[in-house]
N, C-alpha and C. Protein backbone atom coordinates (compact mmCIF):
# COMPACT_ATOMS: atom_id res chain seq x y z
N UNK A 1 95.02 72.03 59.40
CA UNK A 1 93.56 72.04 59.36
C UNK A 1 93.01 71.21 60.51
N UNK A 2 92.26 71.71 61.10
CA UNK A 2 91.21 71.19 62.78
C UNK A 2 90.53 70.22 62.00
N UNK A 3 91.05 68.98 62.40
CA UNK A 3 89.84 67.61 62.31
C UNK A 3 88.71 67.40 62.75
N UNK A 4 87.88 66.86 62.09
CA UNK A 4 86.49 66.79 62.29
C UNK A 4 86.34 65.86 63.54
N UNK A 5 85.73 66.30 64.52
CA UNK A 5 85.71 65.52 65.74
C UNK A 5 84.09 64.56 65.50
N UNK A 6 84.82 63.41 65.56
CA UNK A 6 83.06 62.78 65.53
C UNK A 6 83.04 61.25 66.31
N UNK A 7 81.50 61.08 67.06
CA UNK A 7 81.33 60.01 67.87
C UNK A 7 80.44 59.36 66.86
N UNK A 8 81.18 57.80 67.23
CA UNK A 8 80.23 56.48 66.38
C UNK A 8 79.56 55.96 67.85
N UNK A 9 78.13 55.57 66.88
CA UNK A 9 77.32 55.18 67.73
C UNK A 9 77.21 53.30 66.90
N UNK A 10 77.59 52.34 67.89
CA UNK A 10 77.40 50.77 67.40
C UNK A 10 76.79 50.22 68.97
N UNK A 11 76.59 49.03 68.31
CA UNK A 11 75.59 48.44 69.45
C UNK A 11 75.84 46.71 69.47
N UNK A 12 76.87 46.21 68.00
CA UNK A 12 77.24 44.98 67.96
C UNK A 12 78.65 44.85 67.83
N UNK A 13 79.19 44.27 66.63
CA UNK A 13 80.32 43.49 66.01
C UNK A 13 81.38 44.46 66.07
N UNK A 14 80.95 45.37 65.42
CA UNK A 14 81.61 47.02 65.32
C UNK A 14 82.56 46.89 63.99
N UNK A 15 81.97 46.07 63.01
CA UNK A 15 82.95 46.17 61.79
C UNK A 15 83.04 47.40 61.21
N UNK A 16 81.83 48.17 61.11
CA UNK A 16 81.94 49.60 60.74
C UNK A 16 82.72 50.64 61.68
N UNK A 17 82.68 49.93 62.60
CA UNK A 17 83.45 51.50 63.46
C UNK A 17 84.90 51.08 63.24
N UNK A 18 85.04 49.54 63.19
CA UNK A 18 86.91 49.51 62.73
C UNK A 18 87.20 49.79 61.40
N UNK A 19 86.30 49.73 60.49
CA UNK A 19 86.27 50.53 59.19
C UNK A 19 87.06 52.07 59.50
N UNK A 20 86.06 52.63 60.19
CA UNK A 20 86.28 54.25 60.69
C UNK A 20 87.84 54.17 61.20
N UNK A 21 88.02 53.58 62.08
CA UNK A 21 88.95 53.83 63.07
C UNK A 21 90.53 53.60 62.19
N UNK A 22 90.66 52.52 61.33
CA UNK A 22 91.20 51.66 60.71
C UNK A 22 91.68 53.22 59.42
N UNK A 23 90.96 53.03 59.11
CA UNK A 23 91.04 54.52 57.57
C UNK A 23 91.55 55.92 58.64
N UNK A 24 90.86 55.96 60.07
CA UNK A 24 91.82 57.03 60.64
C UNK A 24 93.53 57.00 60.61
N UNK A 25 93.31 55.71 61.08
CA UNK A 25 94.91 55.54 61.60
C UNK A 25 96.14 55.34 60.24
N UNK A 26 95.10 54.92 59.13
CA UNK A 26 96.31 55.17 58.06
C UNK A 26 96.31 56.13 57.10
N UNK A 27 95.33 57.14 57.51
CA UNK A 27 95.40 58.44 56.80
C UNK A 27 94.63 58.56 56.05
N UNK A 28 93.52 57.50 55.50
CA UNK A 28 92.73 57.79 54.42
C UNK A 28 91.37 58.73 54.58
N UNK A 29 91.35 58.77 56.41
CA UNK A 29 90.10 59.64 56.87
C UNK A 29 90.89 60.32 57.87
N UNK A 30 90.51 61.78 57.74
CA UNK A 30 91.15 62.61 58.76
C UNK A 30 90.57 63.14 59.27
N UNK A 31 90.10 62.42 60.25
CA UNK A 31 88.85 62.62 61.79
C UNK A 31 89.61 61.99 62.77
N UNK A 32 88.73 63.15 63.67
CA UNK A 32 89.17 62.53 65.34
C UNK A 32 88.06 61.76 65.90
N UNK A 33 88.06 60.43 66.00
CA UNK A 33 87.29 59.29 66.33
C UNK A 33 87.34 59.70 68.00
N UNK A 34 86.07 60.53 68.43
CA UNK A 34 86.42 61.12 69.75
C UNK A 34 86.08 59.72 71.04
N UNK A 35 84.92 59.64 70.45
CA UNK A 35 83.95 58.69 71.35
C UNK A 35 83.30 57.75 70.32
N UNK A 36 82.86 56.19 70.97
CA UNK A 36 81.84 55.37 70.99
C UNK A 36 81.24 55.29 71.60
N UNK A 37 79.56 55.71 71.38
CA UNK A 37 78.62 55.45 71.94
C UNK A 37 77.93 53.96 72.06
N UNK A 38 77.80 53.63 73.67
CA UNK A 38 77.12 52.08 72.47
C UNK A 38 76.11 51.54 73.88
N UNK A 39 75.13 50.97 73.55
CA UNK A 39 74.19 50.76 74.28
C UNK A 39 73.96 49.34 74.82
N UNK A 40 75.00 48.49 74.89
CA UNK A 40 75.55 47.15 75.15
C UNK A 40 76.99 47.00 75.88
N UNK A 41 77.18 46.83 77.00
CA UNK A 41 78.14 46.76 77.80
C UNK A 41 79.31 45.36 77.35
N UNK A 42 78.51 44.22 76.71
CA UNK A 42 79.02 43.36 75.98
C UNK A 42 79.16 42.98 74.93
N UNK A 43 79.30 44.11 74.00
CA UNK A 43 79.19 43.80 72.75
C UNK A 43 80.62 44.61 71.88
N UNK A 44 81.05 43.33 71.25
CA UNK A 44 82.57 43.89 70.78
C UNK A 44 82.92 44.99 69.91
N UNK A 45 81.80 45.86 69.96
CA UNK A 45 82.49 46.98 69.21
C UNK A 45 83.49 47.83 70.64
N UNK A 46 83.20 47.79 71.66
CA UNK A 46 83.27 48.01 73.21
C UNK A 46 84.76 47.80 72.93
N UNK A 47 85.25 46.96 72.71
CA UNK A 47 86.54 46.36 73.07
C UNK A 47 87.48 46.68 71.43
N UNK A 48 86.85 46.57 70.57
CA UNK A 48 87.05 47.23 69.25
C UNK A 48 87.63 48.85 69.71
N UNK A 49 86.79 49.69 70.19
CA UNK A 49 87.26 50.88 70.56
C UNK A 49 88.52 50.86 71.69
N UNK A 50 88.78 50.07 72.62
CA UNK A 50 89.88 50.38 73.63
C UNK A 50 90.83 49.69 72.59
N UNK A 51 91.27 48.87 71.92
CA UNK A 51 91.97 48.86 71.39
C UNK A 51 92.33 49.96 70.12
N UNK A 52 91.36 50.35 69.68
CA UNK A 52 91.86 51.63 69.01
C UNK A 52 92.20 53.18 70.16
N UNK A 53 91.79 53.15 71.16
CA UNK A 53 92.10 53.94 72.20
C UNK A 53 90.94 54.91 71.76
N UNK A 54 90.34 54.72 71.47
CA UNK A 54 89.04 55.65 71.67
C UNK A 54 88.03 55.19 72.80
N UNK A 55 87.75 56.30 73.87
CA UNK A 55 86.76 56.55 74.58
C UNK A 55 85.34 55.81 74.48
N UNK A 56 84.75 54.97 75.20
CA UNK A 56 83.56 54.38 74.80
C UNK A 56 82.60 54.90 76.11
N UNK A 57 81.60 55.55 75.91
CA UNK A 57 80.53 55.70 76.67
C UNK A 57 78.90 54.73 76.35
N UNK A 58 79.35 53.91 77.54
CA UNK A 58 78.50 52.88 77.34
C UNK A 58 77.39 52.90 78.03
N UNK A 59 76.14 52.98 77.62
CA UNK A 59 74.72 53.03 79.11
C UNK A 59 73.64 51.81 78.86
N UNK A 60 73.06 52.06 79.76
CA UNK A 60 71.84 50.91 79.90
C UNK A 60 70.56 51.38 79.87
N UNK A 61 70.15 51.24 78.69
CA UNK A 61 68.36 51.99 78.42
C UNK A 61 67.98 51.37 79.10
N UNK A 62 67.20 50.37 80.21
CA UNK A 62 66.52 49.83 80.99
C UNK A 62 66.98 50.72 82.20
N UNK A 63 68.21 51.13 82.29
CA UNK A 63 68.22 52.42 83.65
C UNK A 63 67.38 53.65 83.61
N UNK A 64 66.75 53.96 82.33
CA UNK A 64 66.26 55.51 82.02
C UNK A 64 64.73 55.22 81.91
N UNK A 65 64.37 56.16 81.99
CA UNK A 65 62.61 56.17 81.92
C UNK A 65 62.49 56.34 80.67
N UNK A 66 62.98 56.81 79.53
CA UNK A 66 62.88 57.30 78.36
C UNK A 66 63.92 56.94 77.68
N UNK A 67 63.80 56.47 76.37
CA UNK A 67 64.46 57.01 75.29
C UNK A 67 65.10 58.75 75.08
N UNK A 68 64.06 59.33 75.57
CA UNK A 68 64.51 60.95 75.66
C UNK A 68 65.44 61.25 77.51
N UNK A 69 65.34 60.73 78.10
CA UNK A 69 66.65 60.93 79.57
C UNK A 69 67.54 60.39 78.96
N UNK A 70 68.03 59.25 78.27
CA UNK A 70 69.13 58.54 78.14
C UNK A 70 70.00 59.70 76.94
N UNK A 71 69.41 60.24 76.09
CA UNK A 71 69.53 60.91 74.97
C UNK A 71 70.22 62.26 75.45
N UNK A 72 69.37 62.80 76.37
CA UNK A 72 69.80 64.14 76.82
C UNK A 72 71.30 63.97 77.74
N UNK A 73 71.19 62.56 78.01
CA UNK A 73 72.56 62.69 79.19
C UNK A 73 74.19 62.57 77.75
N UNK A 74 73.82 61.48 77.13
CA UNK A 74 74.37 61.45 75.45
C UNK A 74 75.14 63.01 75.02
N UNK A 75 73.79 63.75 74.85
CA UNK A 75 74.07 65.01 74.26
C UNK A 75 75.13 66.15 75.22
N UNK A 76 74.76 65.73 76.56
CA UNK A 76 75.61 67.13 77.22
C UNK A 76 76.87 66.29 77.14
N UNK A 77 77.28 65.02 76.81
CA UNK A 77 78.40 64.30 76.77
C UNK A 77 79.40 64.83 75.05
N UNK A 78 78.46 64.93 74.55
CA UNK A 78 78.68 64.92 72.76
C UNK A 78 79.19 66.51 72.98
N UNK A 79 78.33 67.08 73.39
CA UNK A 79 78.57 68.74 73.85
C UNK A 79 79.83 68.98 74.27
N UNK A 80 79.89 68.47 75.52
CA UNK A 80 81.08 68.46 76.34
C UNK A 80 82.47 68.08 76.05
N UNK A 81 82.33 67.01 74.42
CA UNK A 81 83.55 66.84 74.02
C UNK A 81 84.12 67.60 72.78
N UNK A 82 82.61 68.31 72.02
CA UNK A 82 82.71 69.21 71.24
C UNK A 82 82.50 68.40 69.48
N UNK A 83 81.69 66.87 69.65
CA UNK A 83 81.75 66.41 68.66
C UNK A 83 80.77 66.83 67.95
N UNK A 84 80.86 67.10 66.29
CA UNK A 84 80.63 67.84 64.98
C UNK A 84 79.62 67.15 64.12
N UNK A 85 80.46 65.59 64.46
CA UNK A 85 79.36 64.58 63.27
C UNK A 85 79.49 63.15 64.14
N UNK A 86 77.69 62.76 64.09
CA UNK A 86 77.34 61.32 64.53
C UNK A 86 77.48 61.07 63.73
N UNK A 87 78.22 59.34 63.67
CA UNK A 87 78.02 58.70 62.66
C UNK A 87 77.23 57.11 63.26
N UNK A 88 76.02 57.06 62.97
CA UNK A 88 75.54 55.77 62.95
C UNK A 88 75.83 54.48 62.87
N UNK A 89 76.58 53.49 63.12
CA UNK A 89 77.28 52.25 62.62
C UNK A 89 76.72 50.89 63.28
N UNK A 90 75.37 50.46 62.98
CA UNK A 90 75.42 49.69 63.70
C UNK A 90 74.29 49.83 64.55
N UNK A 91 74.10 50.75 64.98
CA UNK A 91 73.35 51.43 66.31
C UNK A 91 72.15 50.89 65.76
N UNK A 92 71.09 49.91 66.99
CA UNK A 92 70.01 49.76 66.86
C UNK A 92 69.14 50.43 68.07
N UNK A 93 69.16 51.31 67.96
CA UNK A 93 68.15 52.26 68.77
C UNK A 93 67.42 53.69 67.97
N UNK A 94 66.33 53.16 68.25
CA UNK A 94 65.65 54.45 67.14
C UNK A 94 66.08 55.96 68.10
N UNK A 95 66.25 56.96 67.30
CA UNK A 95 66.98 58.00 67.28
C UNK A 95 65.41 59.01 67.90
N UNK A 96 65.50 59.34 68.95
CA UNK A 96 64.63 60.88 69.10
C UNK A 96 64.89 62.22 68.69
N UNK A 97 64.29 63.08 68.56
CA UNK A 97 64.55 64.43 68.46
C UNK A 97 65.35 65.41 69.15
N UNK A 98 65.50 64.77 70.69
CA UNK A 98 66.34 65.00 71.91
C UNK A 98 67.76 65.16 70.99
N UNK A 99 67.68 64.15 69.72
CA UNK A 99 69.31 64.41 69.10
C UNK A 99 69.33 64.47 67.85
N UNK A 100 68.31 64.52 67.39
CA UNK A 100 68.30 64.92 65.83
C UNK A 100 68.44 66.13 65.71
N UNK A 101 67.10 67.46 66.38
CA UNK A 101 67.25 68.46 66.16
C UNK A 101 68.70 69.19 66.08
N UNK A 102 69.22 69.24 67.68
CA UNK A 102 70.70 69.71 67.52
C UNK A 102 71.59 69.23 66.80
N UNK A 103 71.68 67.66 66.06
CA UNK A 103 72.67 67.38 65.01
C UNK A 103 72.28 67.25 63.94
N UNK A 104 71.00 67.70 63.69
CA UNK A 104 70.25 67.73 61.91
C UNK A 104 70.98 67.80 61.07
N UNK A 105 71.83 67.64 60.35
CA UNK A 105 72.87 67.50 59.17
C UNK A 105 73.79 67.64 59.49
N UNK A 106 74.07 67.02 60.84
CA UNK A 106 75.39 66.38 61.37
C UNK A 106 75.53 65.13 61.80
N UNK A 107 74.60 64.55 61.32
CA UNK A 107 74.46 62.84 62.00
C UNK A 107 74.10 61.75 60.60
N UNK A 108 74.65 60.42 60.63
CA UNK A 108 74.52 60.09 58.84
C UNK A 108 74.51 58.28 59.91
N UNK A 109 74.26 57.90 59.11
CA UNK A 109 73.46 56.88 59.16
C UNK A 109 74.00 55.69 57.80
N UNK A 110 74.57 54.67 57.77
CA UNK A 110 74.80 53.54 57.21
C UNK A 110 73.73 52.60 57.02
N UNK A 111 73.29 51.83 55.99
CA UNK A 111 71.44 51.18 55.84
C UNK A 111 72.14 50.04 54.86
N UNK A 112 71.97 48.69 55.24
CA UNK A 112 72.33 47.64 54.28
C UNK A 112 71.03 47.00 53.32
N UNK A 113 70.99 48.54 52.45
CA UNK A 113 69.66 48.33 51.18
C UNK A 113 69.75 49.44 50.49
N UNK A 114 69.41 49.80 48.95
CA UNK A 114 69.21 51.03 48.79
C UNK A 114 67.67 51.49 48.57
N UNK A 115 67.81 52.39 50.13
CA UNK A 115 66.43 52.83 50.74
C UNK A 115 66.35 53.74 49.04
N UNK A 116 65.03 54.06 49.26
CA UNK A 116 63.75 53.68 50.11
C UNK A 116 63.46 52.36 49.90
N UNK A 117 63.77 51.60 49.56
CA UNK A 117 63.88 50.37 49.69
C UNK A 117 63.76 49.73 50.50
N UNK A 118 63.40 48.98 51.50
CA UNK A 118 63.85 47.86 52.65
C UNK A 118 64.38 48.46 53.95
N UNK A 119 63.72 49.63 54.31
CA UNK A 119 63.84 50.07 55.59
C UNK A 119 63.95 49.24 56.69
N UNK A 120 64.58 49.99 57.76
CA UNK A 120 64.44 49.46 59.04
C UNK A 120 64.99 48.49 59.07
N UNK A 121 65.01 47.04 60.18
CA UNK A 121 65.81 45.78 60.76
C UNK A 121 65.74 45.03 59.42
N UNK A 122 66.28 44.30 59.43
CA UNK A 122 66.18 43.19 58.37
C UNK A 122 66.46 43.51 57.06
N UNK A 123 67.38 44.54 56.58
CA UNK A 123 67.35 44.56 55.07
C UNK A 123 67.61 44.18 54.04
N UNK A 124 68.62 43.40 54.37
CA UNK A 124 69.16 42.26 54.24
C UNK A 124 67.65 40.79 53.33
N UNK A 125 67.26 40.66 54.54
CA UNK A 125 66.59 39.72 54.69
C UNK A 125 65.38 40.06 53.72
N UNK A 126 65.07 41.19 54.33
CA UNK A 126 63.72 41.98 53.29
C UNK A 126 63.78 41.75 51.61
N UNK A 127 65.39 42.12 51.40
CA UNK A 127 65.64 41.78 49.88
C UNK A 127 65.40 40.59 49.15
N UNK A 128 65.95 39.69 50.43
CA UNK A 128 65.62 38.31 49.39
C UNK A 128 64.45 38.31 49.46
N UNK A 129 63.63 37.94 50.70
CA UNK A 129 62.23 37.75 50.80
C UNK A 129 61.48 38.50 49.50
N UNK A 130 62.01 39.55 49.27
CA UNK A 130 61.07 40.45 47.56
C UNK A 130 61.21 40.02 46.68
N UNK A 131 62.55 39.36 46.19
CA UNK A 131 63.56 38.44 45.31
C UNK A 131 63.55 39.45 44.56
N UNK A 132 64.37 40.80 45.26
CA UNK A 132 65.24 42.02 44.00
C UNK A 132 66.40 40.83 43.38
N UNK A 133 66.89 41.92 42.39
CA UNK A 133 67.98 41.58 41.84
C UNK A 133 69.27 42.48 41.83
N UNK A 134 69.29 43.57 42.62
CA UNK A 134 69.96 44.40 43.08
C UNK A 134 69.34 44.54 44.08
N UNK A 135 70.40 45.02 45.35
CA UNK A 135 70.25 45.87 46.63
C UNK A 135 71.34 45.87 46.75
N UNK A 136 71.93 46.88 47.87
CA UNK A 136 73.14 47.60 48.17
C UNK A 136 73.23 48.49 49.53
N UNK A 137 73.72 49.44 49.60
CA UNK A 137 74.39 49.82 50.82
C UNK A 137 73.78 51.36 50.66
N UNK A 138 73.30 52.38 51.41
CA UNK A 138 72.90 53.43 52.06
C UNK A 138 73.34 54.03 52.56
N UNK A 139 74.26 55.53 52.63
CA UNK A 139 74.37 56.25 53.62
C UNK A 139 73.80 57.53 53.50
N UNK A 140 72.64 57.95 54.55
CA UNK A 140 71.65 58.73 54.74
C UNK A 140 71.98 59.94 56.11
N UNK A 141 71.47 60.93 56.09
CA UNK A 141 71.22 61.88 56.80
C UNK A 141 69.91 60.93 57.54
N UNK A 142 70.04 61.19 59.44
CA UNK A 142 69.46 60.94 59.95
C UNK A 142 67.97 62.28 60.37
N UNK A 143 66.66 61.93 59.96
CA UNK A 143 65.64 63.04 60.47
C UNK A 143 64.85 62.88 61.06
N UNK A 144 64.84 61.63 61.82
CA UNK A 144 64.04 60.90 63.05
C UNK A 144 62.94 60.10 62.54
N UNK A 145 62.89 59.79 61.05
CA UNK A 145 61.71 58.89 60.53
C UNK A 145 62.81 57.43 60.56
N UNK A 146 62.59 56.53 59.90
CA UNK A 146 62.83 55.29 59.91
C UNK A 146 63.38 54.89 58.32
N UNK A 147 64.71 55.56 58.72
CA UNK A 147 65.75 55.34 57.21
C UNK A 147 65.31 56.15 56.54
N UNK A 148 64.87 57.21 56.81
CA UNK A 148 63.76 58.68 55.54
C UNK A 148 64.85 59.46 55.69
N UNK A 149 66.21 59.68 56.12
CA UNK A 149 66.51 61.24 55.60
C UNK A 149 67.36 61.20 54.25
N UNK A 150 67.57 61.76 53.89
CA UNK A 150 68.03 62.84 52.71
C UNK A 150 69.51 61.77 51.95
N UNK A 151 69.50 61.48 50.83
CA UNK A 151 70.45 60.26 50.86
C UNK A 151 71.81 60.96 50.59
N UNK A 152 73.15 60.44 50.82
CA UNK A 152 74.32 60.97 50.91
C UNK A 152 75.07 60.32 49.63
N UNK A 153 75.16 58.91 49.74
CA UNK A 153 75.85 57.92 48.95
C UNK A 153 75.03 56.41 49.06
N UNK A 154 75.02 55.95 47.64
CA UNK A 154 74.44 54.48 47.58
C UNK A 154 75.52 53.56 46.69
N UNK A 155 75.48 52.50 46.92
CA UNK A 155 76.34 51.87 46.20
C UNK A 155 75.25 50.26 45.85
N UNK A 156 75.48 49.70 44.56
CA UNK A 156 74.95 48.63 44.45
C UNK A 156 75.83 47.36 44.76
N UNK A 157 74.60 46.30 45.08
CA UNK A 157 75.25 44.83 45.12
C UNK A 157 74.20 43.92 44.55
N UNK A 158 74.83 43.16 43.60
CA UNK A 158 74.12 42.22 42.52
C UNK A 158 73.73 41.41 43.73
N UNK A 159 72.66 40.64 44.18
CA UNK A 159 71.84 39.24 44.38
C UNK A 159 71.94 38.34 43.68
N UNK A 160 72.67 37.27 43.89
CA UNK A 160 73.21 36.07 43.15
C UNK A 160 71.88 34.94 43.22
N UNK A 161 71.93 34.09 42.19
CA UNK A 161 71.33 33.32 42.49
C UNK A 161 71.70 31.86 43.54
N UNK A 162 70.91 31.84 44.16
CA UNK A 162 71.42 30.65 45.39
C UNK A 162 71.77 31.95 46.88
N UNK A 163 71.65 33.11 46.89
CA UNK A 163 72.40 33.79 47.98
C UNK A 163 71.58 33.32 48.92
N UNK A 164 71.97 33.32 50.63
CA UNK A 164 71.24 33.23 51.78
C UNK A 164 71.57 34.74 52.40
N UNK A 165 71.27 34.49 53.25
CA UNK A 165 71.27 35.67 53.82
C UNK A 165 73.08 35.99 54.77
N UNK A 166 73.00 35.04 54.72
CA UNK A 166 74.66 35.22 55.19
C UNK A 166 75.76 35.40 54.03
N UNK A 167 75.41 34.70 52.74
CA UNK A 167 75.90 35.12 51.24
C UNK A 167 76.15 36.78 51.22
N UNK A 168 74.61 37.13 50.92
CA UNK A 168 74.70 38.29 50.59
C UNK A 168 74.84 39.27 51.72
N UNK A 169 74.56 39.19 52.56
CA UNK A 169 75.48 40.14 53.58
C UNK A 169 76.96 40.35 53.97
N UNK A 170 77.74 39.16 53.59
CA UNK A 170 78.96 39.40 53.49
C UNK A 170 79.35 40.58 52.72
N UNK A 171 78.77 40.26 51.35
CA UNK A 171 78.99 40.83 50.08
C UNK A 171 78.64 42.85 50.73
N UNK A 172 77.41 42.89 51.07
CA UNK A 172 76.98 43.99 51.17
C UNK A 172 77.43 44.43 52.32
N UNK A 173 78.12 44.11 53.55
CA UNK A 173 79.00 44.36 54.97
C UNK A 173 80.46 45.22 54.13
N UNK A 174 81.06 43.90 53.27
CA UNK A 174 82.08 44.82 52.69
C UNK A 174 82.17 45.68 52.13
N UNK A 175 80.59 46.29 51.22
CA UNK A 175 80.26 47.43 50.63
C UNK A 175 80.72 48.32 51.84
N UNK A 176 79.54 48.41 52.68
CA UNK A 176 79.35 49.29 53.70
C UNK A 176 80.53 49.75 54.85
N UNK A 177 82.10 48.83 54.69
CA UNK A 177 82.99 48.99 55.37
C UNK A 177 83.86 50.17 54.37
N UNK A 178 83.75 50.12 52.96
CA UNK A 178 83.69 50.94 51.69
C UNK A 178 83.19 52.49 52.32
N UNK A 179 82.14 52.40 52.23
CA UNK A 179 81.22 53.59 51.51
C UNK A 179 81.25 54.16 52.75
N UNK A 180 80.94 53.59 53.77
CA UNK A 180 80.97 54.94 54.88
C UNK A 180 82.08 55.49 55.24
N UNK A 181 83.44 55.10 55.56
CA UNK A 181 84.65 55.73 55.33
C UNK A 181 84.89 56.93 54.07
N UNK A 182 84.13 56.63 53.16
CA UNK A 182 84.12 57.50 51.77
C UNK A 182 83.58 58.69 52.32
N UNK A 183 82.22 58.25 52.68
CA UNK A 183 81.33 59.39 52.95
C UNK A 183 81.46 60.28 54.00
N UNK A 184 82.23 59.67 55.19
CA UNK A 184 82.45 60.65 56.00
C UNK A 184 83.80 61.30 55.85
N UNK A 185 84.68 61.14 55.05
CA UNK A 185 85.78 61.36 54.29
C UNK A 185 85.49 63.01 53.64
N UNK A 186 84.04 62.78 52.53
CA UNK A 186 83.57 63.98 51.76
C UNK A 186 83.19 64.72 52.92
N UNK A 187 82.73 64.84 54.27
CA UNK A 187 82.12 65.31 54.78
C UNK A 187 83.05 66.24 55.40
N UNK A 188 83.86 65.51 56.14
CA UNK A 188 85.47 66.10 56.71
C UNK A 188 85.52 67.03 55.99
N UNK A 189 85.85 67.03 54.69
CA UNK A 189 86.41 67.50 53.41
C UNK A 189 85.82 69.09 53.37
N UNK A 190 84.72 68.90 53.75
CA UNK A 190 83.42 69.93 53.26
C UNK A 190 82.77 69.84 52.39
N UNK A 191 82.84 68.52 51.74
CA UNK A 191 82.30 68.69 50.21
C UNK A 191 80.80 68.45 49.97
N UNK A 192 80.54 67.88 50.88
CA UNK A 192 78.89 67.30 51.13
C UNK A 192 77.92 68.74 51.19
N UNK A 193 76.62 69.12 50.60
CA UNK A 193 75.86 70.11 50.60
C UNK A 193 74.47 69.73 51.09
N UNK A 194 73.30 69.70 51.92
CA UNK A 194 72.41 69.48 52.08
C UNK A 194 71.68 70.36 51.64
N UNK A 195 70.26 70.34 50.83
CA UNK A 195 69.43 71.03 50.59
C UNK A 195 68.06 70.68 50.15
N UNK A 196 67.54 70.51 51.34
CA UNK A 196 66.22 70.10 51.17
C UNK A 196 66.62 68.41 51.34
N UNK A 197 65.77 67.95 50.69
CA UNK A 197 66.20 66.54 50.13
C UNK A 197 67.30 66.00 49.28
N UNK A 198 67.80 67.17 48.99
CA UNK A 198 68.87 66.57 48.19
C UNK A 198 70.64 67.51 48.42
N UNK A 199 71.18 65.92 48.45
CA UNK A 199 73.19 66.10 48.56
C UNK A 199 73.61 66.52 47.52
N UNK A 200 74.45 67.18 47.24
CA UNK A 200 75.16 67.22 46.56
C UNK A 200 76.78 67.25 46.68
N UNK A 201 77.74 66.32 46.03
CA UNK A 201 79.30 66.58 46.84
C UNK A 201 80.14 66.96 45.77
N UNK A 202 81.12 68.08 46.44
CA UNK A 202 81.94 68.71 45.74
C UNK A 202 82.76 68.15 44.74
N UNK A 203 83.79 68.18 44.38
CA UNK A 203 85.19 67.52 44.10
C UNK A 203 86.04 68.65 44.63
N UNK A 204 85.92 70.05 45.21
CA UNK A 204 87.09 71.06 44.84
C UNK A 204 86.76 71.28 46.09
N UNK A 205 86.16 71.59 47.32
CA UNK A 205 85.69 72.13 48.52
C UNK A 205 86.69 71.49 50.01
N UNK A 206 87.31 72.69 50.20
CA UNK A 206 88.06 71.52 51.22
C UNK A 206 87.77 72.57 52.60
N UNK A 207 87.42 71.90 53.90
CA UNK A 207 87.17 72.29 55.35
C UNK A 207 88.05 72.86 55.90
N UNK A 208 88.07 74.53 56.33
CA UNK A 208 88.75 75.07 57.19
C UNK A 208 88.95 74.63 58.77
């Protein structure tokens, strides 16, 4: 069976993309980790990928006039290698249409909250500041709004009393090193269904 070819897009630490890379190499995800995209020339997900021997295409938005030039050069790259599914990890750059349209329910997105909840930067932070008593981990279909597409998988994490923000992000980092390996796992699989707003995933559906 032809593996799902897919580029992670990170921009820091890259714990999620060694999540990915990590579940490739011992069989628990059977994808071809083609490319990293990443928009920081110094930032260790960069070096995270050459040691897994994956390809990193790295650029400098202050070189482009647009969010939409930098995007289009991205895409004939993504094209050119023939990758299937973005996966979001990390990536702090809001997403244009330049790459949504052509990967509309091929691109998924990781969110440390369960949206609609605590969108956007800080979700983390957003939680305590509300003083929930649950928040958790997100993985969403990307549709160019701000954490709005279509949800895939959520997982909860209790808010302790006394947490800081470095507490509970530990807690909810290790969710998210979890759940997105899962989710792009079902996806490989074929089991994932989009419709409308709403996923649905198989148990029996497996990808030719």
């Amino acid at each position: 069976m032809k593996k799902l070819k897919i580029a992670v897009f990170a921009s820091g630490q890259g714990t999620n993309f060694q999540a990915l890379a990590d579940a490739a190499a011992d069989g628990r995800l059977d994808v071809d980790i083609g490319l990293l995209v990443c928009d920081k020339a110094a930032a260790p997900v960069v070096a995270r990928a050459e040691q897994a021997g994956v390809e990193a295409y790295v650029f400098a938005p202050k070189s482009y006039a647009s969010r939409e030039a930098y995007e289009t050069e991205i895409l004939a790259e993504l094209r050119r290698r023939g990758v299937e599914l973005i996966v979001l990890a990390g990536y702090m750059r809001i997403i244009t249409q330049v790459l949504v349209e052509p990967y509309y329910g091929r691109m998924i997105n990781v969110h440390p909250a369960l949206l609609p909840s605590f969108p956007g930067v800080n979700g983390i932070r957003q939680a305590l500041e509300y003083g929930v008593k649950v928040t958790g981990v997100t993985v969403h279909y990307v549709d160019g709004g701000m954490d709005s597409g279509p949800i895939i998988a959520q997982r909860a994490v209790e808010v302790l009393d006394g947490d800081t923000e470095s507490t509970l992000g530990e807690r909810v980092q290790k969710v998210e090193r979890e759940l997105l390996p899962w989710a792009v796992a079902q996806i490989a699989f074929g089991r994932v269904r989009l419709d409308g707003r709403h996923v649905t995933i198989a148990s029996d559906t497996v990808r030719s």
